[in-house]
Every structure is written in structure tokens, then in C-alpha cells.
Protein backbone atom coordinates (compact mmCIF):
# COMPACT_ATOMS: atom_id res chain seq x y z
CA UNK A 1 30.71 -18.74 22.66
CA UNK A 2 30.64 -20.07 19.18
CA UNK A 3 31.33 -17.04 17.72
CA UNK A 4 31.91 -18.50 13.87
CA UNK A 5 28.24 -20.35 14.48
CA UNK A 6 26.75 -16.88 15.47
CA UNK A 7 28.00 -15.20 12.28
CA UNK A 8 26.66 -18.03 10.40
CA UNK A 9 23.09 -17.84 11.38
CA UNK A 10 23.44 -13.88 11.35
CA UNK A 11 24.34 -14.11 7.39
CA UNK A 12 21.53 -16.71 7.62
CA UNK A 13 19.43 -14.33 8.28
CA UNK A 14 21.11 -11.61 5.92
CA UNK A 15 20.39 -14.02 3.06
CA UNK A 16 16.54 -14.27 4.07
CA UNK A 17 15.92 -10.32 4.26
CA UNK A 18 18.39 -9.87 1.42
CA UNK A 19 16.05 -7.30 -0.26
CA UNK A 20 16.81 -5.06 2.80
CA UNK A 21 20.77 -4.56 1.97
CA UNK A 22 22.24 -2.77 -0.28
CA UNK A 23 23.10 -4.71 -3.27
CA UNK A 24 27.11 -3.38 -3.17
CA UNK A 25 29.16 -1.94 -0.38
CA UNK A 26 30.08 -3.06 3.14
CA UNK A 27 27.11 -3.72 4.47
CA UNK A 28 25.70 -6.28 1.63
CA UNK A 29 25.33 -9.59 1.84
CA UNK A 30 27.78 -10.55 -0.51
CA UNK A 31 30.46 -8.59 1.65
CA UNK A 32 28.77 -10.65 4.85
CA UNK A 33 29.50 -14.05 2.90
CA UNK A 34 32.87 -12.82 2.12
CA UNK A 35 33.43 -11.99 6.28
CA UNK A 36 31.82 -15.59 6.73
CA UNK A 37 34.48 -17.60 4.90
CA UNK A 38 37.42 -15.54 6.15
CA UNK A 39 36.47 -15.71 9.73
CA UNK A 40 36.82 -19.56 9.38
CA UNK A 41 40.58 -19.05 9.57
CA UNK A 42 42.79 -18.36 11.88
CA UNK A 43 41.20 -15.50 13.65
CA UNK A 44 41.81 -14.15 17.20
CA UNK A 45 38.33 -14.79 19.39
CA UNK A 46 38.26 -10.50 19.68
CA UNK A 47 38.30 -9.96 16.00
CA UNK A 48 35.83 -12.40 15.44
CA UNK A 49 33.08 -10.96 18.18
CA UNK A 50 34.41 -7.46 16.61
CA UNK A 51 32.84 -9.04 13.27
CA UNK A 52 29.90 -10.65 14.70
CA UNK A 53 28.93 -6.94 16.28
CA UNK A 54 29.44 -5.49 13.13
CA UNK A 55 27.36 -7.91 11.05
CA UNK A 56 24.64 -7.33 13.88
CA UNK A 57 24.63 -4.16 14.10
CA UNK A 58 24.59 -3.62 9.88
CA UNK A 59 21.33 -6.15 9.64
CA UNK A 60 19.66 -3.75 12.57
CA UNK A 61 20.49 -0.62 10.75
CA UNK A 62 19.09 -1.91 7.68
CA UNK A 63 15.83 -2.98 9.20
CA UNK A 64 16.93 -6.80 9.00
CA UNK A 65 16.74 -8.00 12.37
CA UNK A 66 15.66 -6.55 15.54
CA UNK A 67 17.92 -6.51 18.75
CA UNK A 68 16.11 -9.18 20.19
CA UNK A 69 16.68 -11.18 17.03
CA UNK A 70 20.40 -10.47 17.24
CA UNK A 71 20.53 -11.36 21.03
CA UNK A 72 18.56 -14.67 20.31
CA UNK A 73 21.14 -15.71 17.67
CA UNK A 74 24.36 -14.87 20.33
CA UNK A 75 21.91 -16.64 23.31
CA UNK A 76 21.68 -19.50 21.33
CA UNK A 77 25.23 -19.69 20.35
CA UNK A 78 26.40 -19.28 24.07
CA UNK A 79 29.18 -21.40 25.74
């Protein structure tokens, strides 16, 4: 899986609902852009799908995305 591309389009989509997150805090998009640019480095594959989940699972909470939205984004990022 391209696990850096899934994050990607998942802040993507973080940046288009924007007005959804909180405008501080761990779960806001600046945090996400923050996560984006350090997972570029040299990250284990694990910590990076740990990231992706919790990216996902933040833009669900907030209403962002739907599950199927967050399954499309991993489909389409598959091996």
C-alpha cells in the first residue's frame, strides 16, 4: 500500500471540509499537515498505517468523511 499517498489525499480531503475541524488541537488540519510532512521521512510502514488510521478516524469523528470515503481513499491507494 502507498501508505504516504493515502495520508495525502486524506489531508486532501481535511483541507476541503476544513470548516469541520477544530481550528487548534490534534485533530486540526494544521496538525494533519504537520503529520503529512513528517511521515515523508524515515518512518516504519506500522507507524505510518498507525497515522493514516488516526487521520481517518479524526475526519469521521468530525463529520468529514464517511467510512466509505475513508475505505475508497486506502482502496485506491492499494498495492
Amino acid at each position: 500500500m502507498n501508505t504516504v499517498g493515502a495520508i495525502e489525499d486524506s489531508v486532501n480531503l481535511a483541507r476541503r471540509e476544513r470548516a469541520l475541524l477544530p481550528k487548534e488541537g490534534p485533530t486540526s488540519l494544521s496538525h494533519f499537515e504537520e503529520m503529512l510532512d513528517e511521515v515523508k521521512g524515515p518512518f516504519s510502514e506500522g507507524k505510518r498505517n498507525r497515522w493514516l488510521g488516526y487521520i481517518q478516524g479524526a475526519l469521521v469523528a468530525h463529520g468529514c468523511a464517511s467510512l466509505e470515503d475513508v475505505k475508497r481513499i486506502n482502496r485506491n491507494h492499494a498495492a
